[in-house]
N, C-alpha and C. Protein backbone atom coordinates (compact mmCIF):
# COMPACT_ATOMS: atom_id res chain seq x y z
N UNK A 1 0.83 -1.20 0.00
CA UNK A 1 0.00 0.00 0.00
C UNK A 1 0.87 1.25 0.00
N UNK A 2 0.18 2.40 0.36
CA UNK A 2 1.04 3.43 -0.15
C UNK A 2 2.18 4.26 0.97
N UNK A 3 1.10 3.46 2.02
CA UNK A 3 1.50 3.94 3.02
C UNK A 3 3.82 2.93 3.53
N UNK A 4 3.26 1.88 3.18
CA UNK A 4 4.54 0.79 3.19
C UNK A 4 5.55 1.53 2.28
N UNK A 5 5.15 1.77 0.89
CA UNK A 5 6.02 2.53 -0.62
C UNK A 5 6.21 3.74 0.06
N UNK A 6 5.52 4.99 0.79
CA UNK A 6 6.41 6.04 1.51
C UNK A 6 7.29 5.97 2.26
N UNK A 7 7.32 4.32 2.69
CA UNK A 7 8.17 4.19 4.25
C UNK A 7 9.34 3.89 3.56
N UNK A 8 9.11 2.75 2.26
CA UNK A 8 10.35 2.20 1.71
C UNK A 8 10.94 3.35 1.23
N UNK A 9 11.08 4.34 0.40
CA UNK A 9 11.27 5.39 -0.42
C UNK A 9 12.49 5.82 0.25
N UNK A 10 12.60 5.89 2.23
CA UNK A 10 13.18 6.52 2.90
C UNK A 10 12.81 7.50 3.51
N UNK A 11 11.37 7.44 3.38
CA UNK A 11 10.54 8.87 4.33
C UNK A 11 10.54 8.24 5.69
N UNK A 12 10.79 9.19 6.57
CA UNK A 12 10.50 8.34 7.95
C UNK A 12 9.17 8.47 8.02
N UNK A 13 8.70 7.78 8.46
CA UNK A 13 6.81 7.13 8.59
C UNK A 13 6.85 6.12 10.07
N UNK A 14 5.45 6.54 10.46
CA UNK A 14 4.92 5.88 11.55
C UNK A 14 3.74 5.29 11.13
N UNK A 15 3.54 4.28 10.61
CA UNK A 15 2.51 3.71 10.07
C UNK A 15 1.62 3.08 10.74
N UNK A 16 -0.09 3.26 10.51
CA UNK A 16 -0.58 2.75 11.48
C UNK A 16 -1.55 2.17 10.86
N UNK A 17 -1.84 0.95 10.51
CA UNK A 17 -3.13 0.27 9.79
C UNK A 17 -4.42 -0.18 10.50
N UNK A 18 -5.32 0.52 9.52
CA UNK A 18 -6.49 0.60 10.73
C UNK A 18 -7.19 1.67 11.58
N UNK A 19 -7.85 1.26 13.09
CA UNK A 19 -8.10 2.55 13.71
C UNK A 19 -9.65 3.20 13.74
N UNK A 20 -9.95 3.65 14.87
CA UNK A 20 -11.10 4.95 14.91
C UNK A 20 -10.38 5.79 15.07
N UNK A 21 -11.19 6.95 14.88
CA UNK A 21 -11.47 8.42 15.06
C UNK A 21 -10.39 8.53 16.14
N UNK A 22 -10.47 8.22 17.35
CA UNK A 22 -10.07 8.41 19.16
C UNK A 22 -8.91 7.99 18.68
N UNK A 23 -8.20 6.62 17.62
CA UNK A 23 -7.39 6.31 17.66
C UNK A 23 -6.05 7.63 16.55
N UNK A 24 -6.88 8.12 15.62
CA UNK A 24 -6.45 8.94 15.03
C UNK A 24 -5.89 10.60 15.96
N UNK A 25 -7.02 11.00 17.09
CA UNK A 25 -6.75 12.05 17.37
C UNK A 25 -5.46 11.54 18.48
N UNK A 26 -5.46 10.26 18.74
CA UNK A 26 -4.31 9.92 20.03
C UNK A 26 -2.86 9.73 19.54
N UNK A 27 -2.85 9.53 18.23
CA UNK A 27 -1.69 9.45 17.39
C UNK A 27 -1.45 10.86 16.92
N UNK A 28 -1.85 11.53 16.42
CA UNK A 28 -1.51 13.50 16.05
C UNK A 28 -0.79 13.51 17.21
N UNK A 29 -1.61 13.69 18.82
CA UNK A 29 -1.32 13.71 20.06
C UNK A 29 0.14 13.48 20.11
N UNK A 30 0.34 12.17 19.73
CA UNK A 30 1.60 11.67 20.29
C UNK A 30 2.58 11.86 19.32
N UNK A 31 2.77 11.77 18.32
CA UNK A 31 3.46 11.84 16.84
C UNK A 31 4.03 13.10 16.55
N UNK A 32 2.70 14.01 17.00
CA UNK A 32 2.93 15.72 16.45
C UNK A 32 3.95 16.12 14.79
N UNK A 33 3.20 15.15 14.07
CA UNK A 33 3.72 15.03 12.80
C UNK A 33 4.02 16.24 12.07
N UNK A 34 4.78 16.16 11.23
CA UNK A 34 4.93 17.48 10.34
C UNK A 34 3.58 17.50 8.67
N UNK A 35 3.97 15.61 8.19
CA UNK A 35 3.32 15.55 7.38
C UNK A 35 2.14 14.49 7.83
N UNK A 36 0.37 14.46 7.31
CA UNK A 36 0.26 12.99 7.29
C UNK A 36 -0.55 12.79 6.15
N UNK A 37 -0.22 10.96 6.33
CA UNK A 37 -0.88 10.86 4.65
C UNK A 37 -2.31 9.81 5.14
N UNK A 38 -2.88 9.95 4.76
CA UNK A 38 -4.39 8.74 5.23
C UNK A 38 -4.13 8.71 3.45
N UNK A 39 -4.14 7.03 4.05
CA UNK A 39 -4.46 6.06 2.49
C UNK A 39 -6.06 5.37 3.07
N UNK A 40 -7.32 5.31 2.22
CA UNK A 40 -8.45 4.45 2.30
C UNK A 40 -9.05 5.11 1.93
N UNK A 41 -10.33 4.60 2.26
CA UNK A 41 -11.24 4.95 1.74
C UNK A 41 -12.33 6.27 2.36
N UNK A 42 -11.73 8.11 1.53
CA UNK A 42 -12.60 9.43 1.48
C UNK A 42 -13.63 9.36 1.45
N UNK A 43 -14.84 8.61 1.20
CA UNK A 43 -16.20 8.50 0.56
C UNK A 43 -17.19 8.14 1.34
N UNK A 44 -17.02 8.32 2.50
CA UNK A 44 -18.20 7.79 3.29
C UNK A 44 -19.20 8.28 3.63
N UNK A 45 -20.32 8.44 2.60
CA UNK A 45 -21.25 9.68 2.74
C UNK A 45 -21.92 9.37 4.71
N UNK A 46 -22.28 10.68 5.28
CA UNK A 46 -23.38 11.10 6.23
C UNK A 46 -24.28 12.00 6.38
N UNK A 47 -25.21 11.97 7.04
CA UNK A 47 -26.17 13.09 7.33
C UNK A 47 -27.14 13.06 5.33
N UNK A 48 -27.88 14.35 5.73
CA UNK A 48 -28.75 14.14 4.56
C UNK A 48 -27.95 14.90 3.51
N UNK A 49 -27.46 15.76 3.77
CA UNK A 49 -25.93 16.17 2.37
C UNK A 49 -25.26 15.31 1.79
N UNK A 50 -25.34 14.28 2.46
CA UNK A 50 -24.55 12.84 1.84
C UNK A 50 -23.03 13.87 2.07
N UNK A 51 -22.44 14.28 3.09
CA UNK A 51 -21.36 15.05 3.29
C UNK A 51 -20.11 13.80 3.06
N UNK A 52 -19.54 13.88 2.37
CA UNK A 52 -18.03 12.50 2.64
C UNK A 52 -16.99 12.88 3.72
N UNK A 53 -16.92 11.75 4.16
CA UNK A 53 -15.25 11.78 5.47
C UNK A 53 -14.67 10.57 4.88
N UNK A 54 -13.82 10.54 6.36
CA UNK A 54 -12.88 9.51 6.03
C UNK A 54 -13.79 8.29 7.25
N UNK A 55 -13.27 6.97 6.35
CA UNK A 55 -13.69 6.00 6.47
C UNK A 55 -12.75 5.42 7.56
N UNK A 56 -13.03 5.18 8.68
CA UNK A 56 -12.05 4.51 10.00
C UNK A 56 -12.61 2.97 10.08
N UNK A 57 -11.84 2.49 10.85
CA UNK A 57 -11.61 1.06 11.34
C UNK A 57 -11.99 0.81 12.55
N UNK A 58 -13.22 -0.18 13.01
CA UNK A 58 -13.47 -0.42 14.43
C UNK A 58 -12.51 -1.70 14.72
N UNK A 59 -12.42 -2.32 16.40
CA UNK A 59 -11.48 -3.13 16.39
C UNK A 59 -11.88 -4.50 15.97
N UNK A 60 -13.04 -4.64 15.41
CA UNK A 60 -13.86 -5.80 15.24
C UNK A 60 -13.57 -5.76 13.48
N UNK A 61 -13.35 -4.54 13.10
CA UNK A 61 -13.32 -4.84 11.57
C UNK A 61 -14.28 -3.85 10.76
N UNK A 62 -15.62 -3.31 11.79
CA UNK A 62 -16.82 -2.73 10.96
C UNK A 62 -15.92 -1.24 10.64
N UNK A 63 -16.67 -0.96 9.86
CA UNK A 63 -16.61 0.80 9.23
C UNK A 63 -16.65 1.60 10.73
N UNK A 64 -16.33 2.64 10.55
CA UNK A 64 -16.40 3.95 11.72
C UNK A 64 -16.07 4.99 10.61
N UNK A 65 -17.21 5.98 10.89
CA UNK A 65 -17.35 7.15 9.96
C UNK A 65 -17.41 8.36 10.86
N UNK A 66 -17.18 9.77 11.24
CA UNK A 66 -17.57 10.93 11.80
C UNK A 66 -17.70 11.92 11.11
N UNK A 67 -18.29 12.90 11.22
CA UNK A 67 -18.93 14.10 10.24
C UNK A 67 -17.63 14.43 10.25
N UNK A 68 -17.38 14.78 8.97
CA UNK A 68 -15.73 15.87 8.29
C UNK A 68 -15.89 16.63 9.25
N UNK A 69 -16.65 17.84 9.65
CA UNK A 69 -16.07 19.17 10.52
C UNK A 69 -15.29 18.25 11.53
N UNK A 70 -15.57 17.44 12.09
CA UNK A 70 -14.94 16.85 13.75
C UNK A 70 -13.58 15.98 12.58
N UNK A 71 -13.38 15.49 11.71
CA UNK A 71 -12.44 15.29 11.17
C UNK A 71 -11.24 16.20 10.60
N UNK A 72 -11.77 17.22 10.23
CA UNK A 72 -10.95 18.42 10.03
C UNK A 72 -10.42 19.53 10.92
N UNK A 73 -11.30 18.88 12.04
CA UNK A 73 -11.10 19.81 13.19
C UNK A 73 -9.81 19.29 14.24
N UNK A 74 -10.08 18.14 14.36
CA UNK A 74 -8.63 17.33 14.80
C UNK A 74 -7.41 17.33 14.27
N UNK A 75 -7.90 17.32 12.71
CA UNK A 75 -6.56 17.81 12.32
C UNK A 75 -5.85 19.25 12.49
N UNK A 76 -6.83 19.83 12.10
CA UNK A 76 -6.43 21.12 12.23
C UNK A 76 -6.05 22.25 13.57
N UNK A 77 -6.18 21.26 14.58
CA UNK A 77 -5.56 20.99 16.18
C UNK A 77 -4.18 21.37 15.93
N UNK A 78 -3.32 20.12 14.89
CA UNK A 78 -2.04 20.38 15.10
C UNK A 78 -1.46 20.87 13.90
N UNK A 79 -1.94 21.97 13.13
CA UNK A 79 -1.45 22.93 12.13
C UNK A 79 -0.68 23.36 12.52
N UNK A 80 0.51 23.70 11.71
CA UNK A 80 1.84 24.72 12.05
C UNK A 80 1.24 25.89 12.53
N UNK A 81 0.13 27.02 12.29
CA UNK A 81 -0.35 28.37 12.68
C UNK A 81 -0.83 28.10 13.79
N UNK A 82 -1.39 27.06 14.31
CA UNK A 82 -1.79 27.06 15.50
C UNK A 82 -1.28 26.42 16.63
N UNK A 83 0.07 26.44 16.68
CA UNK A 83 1.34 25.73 17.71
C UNK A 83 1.72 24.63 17.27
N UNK A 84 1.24 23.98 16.23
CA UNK A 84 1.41 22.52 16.11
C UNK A 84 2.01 22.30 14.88
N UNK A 85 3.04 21.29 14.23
CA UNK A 85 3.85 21.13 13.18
C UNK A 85 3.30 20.49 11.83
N UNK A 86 1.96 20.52 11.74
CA UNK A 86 1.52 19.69 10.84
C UNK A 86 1.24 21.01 9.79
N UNK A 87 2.25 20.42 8.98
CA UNK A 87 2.41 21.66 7.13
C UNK A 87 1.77 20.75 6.50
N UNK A 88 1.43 19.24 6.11
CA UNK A 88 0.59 18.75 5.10
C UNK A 88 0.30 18.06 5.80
N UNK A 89 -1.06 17.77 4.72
CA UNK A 89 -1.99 16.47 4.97
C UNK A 89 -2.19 16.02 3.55
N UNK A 90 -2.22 14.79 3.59
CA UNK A 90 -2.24 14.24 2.24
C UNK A 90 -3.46 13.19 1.97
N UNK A 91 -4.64 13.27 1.88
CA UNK A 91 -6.03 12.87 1.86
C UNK A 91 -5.62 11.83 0.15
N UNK A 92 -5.41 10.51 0.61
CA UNK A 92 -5.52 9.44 -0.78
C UNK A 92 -6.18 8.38 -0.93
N UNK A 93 -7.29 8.77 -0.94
CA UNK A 93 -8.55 8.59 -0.93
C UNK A 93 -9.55 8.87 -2.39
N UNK A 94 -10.54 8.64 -2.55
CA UNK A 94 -11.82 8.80 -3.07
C UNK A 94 -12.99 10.03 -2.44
N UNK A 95 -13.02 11.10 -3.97
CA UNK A 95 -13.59 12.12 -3.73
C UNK A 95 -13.43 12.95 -2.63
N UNK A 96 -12.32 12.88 -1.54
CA UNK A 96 -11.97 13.85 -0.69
C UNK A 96 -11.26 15.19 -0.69
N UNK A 97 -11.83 15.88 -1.83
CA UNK A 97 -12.10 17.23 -1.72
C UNK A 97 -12.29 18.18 -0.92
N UNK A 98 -13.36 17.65 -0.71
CA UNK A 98 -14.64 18.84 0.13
C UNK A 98 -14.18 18.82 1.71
N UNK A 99 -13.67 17.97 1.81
CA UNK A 99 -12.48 17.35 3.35
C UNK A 99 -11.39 18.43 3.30
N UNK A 100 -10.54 17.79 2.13
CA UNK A 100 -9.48 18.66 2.08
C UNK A 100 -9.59 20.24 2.17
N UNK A 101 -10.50 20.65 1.81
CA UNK A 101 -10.61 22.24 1.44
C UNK A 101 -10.69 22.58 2.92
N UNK A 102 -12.31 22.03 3.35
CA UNK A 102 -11.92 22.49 5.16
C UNK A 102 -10.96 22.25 6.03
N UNK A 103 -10.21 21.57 5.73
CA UNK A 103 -8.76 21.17 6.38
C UNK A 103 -7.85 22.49 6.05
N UNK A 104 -7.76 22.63 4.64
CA UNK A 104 -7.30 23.79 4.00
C UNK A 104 -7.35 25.45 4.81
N UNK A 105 -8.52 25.33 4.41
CA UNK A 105 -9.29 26.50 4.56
C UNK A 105 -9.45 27.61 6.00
N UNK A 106 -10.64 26.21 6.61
CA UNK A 106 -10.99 26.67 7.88
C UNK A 106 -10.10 26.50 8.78
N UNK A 107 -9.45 25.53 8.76
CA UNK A 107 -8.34 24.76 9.76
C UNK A 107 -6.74 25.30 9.63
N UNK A 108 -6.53 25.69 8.31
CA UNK A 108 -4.88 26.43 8.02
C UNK A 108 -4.27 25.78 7.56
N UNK A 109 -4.38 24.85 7.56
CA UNK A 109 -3.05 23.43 7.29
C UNK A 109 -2.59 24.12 6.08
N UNK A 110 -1.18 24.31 6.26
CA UNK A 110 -0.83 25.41 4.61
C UNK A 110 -0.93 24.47 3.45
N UNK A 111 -0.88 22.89 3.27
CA UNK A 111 -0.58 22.45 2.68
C UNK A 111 -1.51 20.83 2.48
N UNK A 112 -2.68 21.11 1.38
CA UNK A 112 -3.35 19.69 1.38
C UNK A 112 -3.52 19.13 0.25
N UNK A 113 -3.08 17.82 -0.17
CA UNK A 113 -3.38 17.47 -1.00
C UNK A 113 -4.46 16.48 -0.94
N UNK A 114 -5.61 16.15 -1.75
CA UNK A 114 -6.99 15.31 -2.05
C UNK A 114 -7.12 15.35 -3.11
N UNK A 115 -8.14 14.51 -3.51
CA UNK A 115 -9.08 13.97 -4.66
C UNK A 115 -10.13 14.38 -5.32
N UNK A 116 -10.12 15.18 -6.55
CA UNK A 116 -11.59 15.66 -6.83
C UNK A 116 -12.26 15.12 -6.86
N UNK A 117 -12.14 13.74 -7.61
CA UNK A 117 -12.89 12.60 -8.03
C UNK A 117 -12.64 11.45 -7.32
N UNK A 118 -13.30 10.05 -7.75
CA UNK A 118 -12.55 8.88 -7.44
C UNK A 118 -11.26 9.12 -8.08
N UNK A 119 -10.49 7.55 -7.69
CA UNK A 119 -9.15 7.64 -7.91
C UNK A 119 -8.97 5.93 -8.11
N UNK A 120 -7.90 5.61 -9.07
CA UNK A 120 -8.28 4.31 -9.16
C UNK A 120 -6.76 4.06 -7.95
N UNK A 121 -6.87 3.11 -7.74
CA UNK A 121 -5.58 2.65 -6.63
C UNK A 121 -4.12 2.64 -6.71
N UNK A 122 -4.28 1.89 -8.05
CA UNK A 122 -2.86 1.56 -8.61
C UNK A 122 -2.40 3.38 -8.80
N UNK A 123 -2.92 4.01 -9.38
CA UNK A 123 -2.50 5.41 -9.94
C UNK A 123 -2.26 6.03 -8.10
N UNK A 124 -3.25 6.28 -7.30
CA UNK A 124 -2.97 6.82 -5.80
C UNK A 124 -2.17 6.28 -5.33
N UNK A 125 -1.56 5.28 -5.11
CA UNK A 125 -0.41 4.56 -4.91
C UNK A 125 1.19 4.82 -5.42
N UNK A 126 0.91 5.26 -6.99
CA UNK A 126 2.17 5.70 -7.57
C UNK A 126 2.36 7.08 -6.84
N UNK A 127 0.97 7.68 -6.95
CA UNK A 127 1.34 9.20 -6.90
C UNK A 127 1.65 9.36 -5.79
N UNK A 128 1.11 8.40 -4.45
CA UNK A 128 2.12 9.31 -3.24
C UNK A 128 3.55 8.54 -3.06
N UNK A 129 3.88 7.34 -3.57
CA UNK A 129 5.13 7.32 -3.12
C UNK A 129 6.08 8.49 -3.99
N UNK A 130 6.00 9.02 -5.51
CA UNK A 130 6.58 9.80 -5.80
C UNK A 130 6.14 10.87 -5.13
N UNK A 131 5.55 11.47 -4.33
CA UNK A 131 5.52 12.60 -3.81
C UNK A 131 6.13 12.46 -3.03
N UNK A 132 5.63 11.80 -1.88
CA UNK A 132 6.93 11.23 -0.47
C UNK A 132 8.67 11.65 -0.85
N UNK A 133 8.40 10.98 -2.37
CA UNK A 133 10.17 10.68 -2.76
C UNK A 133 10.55 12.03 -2.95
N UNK A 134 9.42 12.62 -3.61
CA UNK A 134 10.58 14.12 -4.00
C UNK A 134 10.72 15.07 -2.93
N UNK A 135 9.57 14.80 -1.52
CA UNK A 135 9.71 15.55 -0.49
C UNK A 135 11.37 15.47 0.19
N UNK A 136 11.43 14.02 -0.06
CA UNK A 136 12.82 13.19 0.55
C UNK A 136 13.98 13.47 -0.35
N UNK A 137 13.72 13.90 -1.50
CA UNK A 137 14.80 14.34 -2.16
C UNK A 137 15.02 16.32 -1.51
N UNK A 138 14.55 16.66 -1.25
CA UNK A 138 14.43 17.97 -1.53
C UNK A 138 13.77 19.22 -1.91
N UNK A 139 12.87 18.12 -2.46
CA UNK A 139 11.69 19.28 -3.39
C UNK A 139 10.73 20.14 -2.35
N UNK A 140 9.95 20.90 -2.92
CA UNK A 140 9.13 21.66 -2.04
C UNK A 140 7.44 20.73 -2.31
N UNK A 141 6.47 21.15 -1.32
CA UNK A 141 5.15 20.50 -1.88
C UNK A 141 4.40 20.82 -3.15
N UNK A 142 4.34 22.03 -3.42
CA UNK A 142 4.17 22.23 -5.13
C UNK A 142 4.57 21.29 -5.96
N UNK A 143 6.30 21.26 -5.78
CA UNK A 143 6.66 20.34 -6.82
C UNK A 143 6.97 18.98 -6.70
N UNK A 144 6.57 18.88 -5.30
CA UNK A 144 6.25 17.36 -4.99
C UNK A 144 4.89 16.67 -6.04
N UNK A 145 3.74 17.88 -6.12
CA UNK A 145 2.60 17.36 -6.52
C UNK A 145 2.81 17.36 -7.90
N UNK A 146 3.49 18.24 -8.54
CA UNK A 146 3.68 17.86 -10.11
C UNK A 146 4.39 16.55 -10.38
N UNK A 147 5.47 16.20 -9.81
CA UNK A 147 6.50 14.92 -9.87
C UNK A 147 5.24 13.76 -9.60
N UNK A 148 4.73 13.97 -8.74
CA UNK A 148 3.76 13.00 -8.59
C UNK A 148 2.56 12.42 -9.76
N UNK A 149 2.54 13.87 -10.27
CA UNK A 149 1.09 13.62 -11.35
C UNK A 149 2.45 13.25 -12.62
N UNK A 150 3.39 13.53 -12.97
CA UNK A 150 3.95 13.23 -13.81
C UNK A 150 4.27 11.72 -13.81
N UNK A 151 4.29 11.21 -12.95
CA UNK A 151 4.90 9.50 -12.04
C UNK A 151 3.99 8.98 -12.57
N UNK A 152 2.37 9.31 -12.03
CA UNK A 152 1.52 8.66 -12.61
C UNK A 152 1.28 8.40 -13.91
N UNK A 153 1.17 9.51 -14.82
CA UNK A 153 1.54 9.47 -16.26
C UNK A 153 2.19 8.85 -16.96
N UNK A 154 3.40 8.38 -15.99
CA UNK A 154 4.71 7.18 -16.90
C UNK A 154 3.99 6.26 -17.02
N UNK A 155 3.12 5.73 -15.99
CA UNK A 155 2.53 3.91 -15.90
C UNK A 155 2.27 3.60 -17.35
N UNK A 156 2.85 2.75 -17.56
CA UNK A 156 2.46 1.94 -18.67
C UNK A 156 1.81 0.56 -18.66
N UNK A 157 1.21 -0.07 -19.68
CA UNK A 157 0.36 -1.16 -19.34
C UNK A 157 0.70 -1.52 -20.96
N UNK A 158 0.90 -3.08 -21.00
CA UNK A 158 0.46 -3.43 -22.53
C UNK A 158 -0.82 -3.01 -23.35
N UNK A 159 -0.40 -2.60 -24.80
CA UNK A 159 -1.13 -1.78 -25.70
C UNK A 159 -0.60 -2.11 -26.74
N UNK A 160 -0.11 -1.08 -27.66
CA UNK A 160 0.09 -1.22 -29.04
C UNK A 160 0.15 0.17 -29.77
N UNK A 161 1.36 0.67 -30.35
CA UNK A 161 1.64 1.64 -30.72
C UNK A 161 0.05 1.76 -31.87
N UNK A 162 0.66 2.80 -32.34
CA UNK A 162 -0.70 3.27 -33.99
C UNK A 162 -0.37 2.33 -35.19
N UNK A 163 0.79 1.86 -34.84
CA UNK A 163 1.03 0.94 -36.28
C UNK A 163 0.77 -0.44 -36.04
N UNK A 164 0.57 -0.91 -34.86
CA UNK A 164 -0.33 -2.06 -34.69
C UNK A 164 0.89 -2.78 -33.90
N UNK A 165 2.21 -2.48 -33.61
CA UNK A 165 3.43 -2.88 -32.88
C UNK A 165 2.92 -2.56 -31.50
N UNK A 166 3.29 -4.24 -30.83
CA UNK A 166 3.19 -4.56 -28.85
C UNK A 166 4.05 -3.26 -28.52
N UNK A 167 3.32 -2.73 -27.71
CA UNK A 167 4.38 -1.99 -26.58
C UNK A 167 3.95 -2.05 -25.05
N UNK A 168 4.48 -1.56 -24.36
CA UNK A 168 4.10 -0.73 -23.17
C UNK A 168 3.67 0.49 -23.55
N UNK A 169 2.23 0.97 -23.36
CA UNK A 169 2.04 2.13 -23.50
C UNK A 169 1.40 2.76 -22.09
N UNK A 170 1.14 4.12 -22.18
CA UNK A 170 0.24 4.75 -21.16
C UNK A 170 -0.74 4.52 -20.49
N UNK A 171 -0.78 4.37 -19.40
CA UNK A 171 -1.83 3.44 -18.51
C UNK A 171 -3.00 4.61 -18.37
N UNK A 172 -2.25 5.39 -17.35
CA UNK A 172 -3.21 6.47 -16.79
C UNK A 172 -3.49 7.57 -17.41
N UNK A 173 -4.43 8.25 -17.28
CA UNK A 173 -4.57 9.80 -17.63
C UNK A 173 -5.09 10.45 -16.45
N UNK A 174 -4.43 11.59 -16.27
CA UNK A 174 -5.79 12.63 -14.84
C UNK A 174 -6.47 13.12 -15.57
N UNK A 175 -7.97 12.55 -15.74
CA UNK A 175 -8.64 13.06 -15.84
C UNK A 175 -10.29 12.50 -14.79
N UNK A 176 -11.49 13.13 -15.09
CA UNK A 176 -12.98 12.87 -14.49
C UNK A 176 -12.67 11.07 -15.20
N UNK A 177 -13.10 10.20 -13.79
CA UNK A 177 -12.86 8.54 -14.33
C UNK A 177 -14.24 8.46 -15.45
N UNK A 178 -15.54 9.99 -15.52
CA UNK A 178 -16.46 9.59 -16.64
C UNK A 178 -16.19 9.52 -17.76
N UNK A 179 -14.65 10.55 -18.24
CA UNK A 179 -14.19 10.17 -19.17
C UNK A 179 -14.20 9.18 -20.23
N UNK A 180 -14.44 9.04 -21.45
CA UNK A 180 -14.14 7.81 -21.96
C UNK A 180 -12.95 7.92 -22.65
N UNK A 181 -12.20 7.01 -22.44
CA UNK A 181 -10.40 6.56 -23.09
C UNK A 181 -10.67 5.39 -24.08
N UNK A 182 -9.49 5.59 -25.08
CA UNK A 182 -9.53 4.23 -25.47
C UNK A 182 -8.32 3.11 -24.69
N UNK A 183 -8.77 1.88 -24.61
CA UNK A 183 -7.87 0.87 -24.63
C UNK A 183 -6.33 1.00 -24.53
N UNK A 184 -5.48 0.76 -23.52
CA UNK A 184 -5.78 0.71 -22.21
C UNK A 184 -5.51 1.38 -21.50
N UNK A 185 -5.84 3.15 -21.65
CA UNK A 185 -5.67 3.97 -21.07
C UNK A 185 -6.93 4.15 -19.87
N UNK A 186 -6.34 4.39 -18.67
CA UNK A 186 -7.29 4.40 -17.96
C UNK A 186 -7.53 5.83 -17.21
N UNK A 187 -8.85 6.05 -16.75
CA UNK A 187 -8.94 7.97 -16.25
C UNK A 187 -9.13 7.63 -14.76
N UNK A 188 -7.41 7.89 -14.29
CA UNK A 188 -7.24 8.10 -12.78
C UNK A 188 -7.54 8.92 -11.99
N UNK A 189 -8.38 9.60 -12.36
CA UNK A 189 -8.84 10.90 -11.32
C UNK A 189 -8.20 12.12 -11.50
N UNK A 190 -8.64 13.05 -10.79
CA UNK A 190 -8.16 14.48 -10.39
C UNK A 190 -7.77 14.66 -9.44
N UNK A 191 -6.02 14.94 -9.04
CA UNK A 191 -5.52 15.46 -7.55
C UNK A 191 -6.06 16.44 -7.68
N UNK A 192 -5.73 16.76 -6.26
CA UNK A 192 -5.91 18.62 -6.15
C UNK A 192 -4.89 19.06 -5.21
N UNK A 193 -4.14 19.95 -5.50
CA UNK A 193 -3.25 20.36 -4.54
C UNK A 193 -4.17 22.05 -3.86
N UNK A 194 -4.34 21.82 -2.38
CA UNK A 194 -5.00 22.90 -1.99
C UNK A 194 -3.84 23.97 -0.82
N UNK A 195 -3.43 25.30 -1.14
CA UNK A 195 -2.83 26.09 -0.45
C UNK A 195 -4.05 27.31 0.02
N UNK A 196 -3.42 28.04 0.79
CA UNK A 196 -3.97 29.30 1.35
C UNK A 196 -4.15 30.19 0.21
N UNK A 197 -2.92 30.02 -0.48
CA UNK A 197 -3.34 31.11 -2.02
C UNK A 197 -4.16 30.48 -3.12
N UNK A 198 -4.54 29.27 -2.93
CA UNK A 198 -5.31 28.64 -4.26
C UNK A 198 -5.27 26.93 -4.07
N UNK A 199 -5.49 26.72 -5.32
CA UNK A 199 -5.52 25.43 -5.66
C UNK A 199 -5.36 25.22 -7.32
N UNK A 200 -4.11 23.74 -7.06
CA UNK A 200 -3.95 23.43 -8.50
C UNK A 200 -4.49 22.52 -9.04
N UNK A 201 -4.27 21.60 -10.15
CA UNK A 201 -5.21 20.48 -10.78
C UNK A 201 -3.69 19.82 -11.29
């Protein structure tokens, strides 16, 4: 998972598989991270907005869901502006947008990256270990998120050039997964990189 590929890369990581809510705000607590990344599943509609959060782990195995504000609000506990060291959050997930922005936004976190859309796995997977990597090389988060969408872009998958010759060709594209592609290009979603001054695609 993506979370294992950030650790291998050479990012230091505290990985934690699994988990509720209580277990999430007790780890910020203790960790006081700079970056964090939640890999699973963004999409868990509640309430009559069908509002999406993040999808947690009870110890039995069932789902645990909490309204985004109390999710964004924990995080946004330990933002760098508000005494606390957390400069990103990295939401890699499904359709967690609307998460990210209030994390963004209301909360400060200078630095969020999420999902406009779904996201297929294999592609969220590439894209954060190359982000991780270029953080670990040096890069800044801007150009962490381009290296990343570019990473994804390399994937190749068997295809077939225009002249009818086997190759490896282009797996992914960022684009809406309603997209239609041909064969075997597939439409991995839309990151979003969200700052205080904007947001990129």
């Amino acid at each position: 998972n993506e979370a294992s590929g950030v650790s291998r890369c050479g990012f230091p990581a505290v990985i934690r598989r699994g988990g509720t809510a209580n277990d999430l705000a007790a780890e910020l607590a203790k960790q006081k991270p700079r970056y964090f990344l939640f890999s699973g599943h963004a999409d868990a509609s509640l309430g009559a907005q069908g509002e999406k959060t993040l999808c947690f782990t009870q110890p039995g195995g069932g789902a645990e869901a909490v309204e985004a504000d109390v999710v964004a609000s924990t995080l946004g506990r330990y933002a760098a502006g508000g005494g606390g060291r957390l400069e990103l959050v990295f939401l890699n997930g499904c359709d967690s947008y609307d998460l990210g922005a209030k994390v963004a936004y209301t909360h400060r976190v200078p630095y969020v990256v999420c999902w406009q859309t779904k996201v297929k796995d294999g592609a969220a997977r590439v894209f954060a270990v190359e982000f991780f990597s270029e953080l670990r090389r040096g890069g800044d988060v801007p150009r962490a998120f381009e290296m990343a969408k570019d990473a994804v872009q390399r994937e190749t998958a068997p295809g077939q050039l225009a002249s009818g010759q086997a190759a490896a060709v282009t797996q992914y594209v960022l684009c809406h997964p309603s997209r239609p592609l041909p064969a075997p290009k597939v439409a991995a979603g839309i990151p979003v990189l969200v700052t205080q001054e904007g947001e990129r695609t």
